[in-house]
Protein backbone atom coordinates (compact mmCIF):
# COMPACT_ATOMS: atom_id res chain seq x y z
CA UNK A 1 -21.97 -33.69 14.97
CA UNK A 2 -20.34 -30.11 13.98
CA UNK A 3 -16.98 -29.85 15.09
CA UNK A 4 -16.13 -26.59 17.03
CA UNK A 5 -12.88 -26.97 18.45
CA UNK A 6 -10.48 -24.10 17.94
CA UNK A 7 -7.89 -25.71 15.70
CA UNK A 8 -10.85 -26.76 13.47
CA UNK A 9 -12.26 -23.44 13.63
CA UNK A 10 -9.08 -21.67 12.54
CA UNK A 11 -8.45 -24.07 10.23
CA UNK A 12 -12.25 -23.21 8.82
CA UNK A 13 -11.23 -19.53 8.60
CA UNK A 14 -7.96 -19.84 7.13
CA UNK A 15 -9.37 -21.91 4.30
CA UNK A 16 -12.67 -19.27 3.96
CA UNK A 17 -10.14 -16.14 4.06
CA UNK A 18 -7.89 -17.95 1.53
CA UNK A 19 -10.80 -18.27 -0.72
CA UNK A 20 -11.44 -15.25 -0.86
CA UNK A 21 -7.68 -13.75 -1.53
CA UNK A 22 -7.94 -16.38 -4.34
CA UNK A 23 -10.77 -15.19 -5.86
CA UNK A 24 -9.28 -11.68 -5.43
CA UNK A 25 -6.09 -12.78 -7.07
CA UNK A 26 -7.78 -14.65 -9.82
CA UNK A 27 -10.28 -11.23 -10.72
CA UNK A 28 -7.43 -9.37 -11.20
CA UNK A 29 -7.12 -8.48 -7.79
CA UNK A 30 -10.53 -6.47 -7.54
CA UNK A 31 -11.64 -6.68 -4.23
CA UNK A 32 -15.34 -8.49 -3.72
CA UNK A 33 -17.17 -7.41 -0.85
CA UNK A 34 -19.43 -9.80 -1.20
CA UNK A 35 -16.95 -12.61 -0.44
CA UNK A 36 -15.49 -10.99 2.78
CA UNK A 37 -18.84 -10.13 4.17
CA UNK A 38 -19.55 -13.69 3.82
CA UNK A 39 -16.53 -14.69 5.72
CA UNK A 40 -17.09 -11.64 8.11
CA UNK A 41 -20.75 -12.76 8.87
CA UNK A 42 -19.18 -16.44 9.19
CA UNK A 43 -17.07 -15.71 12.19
CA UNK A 44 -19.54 -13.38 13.50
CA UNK A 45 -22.28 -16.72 13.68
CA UNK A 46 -19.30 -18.59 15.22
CA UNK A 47 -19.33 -16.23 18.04
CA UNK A 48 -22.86 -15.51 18.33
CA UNK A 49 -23.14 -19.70 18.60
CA UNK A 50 -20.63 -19.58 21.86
CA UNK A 51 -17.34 -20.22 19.89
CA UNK A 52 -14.73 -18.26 21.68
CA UNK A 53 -14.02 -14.97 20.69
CA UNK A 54 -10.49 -15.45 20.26
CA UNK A 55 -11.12 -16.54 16.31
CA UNK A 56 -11.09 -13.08 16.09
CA UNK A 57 -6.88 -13.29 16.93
CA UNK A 58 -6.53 -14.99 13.93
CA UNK A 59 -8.41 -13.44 11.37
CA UNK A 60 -7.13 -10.69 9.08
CA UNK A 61 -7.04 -6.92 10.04
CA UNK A 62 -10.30 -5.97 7.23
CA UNK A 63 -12.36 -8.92 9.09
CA UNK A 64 -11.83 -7.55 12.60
CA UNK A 65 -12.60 -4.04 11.52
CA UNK A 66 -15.71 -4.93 9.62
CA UNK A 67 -16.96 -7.11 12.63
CA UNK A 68 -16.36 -4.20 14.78
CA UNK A 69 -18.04 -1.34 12.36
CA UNK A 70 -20.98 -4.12 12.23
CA UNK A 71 -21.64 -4.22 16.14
CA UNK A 72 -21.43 -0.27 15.88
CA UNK A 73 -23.84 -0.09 13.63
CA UNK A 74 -26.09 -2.84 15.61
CA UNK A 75 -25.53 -0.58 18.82
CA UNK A 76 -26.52 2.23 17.83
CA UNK A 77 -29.68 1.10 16.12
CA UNK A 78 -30.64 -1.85 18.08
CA UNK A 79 -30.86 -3.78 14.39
CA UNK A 80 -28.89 -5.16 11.49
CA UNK A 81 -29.08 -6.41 8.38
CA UNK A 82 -28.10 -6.70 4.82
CA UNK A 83 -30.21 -5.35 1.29
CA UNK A 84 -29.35 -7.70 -1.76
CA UNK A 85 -31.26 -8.71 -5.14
CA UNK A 86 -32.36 -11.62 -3.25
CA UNK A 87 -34.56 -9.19 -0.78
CA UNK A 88 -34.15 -7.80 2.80
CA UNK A 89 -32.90 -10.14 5.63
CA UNK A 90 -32.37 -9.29 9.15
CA UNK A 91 -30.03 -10.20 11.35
CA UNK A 92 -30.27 -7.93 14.40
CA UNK A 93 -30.64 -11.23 16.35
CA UNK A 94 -26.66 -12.66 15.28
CA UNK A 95 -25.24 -9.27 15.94
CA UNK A 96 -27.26 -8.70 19.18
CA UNK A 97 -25.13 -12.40 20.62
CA UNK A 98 -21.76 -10.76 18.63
CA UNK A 99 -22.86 -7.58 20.35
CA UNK A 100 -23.17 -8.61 24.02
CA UNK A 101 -19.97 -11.13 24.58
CA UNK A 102 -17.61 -9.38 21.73
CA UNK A 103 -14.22 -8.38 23.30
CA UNK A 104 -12.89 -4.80 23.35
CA UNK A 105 -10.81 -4.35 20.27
CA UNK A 106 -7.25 -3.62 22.48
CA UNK A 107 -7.94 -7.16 24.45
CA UNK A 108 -6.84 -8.95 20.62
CA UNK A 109 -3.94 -6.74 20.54
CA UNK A 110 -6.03 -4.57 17.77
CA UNK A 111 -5.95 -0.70 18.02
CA UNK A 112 -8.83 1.06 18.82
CA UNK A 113 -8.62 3.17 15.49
CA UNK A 114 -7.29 1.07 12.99
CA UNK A 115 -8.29 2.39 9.48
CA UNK A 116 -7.60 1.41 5.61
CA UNK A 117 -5.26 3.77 3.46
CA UNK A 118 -5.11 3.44 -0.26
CA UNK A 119 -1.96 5.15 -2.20
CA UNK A 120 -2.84 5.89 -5.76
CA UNK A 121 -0.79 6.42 -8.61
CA UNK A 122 -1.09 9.75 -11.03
CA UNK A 123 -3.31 7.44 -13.20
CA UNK A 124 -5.81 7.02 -10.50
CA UNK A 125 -4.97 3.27 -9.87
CA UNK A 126 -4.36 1.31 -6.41
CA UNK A 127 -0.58 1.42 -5.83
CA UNK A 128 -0.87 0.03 -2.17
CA UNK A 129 -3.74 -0.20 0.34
CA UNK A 130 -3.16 -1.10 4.07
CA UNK A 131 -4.26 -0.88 7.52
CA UNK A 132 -2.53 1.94 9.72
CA UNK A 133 -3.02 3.48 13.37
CA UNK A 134 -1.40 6.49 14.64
CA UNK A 135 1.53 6.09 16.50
CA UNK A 136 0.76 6.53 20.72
CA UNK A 137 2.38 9.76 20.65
CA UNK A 138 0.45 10.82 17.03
CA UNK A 139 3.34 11.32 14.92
CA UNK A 140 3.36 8.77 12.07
CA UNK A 141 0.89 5.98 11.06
CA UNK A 142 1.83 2.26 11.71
CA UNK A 143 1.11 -0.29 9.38
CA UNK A 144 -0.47 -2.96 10.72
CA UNK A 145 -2.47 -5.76 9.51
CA UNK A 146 -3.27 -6.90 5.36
CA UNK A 147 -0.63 -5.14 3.24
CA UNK A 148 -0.99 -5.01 -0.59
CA UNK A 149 1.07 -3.79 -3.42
CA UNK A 150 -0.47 -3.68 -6.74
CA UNK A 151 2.07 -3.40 -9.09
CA UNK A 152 1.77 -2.10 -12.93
CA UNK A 153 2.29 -4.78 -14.71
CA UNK A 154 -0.77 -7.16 -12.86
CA UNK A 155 1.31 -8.65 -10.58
CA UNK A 156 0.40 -8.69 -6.36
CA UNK A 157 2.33 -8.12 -3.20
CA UNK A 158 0.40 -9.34 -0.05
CA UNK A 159 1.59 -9.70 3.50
CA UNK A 160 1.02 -8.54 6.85
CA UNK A 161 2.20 -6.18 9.00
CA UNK A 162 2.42 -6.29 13.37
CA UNK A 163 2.58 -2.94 14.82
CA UNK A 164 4.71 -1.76 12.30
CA UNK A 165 7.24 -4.87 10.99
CA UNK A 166 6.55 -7.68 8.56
CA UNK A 167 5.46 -10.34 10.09
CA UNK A 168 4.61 -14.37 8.76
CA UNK A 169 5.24 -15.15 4.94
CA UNK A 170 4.99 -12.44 1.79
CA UNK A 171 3.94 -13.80 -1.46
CA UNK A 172 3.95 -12.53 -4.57
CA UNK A 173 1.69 -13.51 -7.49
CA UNK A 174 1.51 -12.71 -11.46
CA UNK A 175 -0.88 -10.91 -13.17
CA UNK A 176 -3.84 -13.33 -13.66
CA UNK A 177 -3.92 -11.53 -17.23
CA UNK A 178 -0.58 -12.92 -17.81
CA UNK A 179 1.32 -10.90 -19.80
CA UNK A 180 0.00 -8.65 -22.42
CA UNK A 181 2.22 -8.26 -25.69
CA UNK A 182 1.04 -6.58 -28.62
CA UNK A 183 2.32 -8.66 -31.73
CA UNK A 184 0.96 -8.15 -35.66
C-alpha cells in the first residue's frame, strides 16, 4: 500500500527537490530543467490523485510558479503535454484534475505575480537569480522564494527568502571544479 500521508509526502518532496539542487550543485550549478519538471509534474500527479493541495506550501518558489504557468497553459488550451526524444505524450488528463481543485496562488501565501530575475555580471555570467514581486504599493521588488548567488570562483549561495527577509538555513557550497591553479 502507497503511503500518502502529508509528513510522508513532504518528506517525498524534500528528498526529490534536494536531488535536484544536488545535481545542480554537482554540474556546476547549471540548472536542468529536466530534473525540476520531473519534480514539478511529481507534485502535480500528487494532487491530481486527491493529495491535498497544501504540498504546494512546502515546495520551492520555481515549483509553484511552474505548476501554476502549467495549469495556464492547460486552461487556455484545454490540453497539455510535453515533446522529448522519447516522442509526444499527453497529459491534458493530470493537468485537467491539477486544473479543477488547484488553489488560488494568494491562498499559499504566494503572490499573484511572482517572477524570476537574473543579475549578470559584465562578462555575461549569472551573478544572482531570484524570485521577486512588486511591492503592494509598486515601488521596489521583494525577494521572495529560491535565492542564489553564483560566485566567481565556482562556489554557491542558496537560501530563501519570505516576503522580503531570509528565512530557514543558507548554505554555501564550493565549486564542484574545485579549485583551478595553473602550475608548470
Amino acid at each position: 500500500m502507497i503511503d500518502t500521508t502529508g509528513d510522508s509526502l513532504a518528506a517525498e518532496l524534500a528528498s526529490a527537490v534536494e536531488g535536484v539542487y544536488v545535481h545542480e550543485r554537482e554540474n556546476g550549478s547549471l540548472r536542468l530543467d529536466a530534473l525540476r519538471y520531473d519534480v514539478t509534474f511529481w507534485v502535480a500527479r500528487q494532487i491530481a490523485g486527491g493529495s491535498n493541495s497544501q504540498l504546494l506550501r512546502m515546495a520551492p518558489a520555481w515549483l509553484v510558479e511552474e505548476l501554476y504557468e502549467w495549469v495556464g497553459s492547460y486552461r487556455k488550451s484545454g490540453h497539455f503535454g510535453f515533446v522529448s526524444n522519447l516522442g509526444k505524450v499527453d497529459h491534458s488528463d493530470v493537468l485537467a484534475k491539477v486544473s479543477a481543485i488547484l488553489p488560488p496562488k494568494r491562498a499559499l501565501g504566494v503572490p499573484d505575480w511572482l517572477r524570476t530575475e537574473e543579475k549578470q555580471r559584465p562578462d555575461g555570467s549569472f551573478h544572482e537569480v531570484f524570485t521577486v514581486y512588486e511591492s503592494p504599493d509598486d515601488s521596489r521588488p521583494v525577494k521572495h522564494g529560491l535565492y542564489r548567488e553564483y560566485r566567481q570562483d565556482g562556489s554557491l549561495l542558496e537560501g530563501n527568502y519570505e516576503h522580503g527577509h531570509k528565512v530557514g538555513q543558507w548554505r554555501e557550497f564550493g565549486s564542484p571544479l574545485g579549485t583551478l591553479s595553473g602550475s608548470s
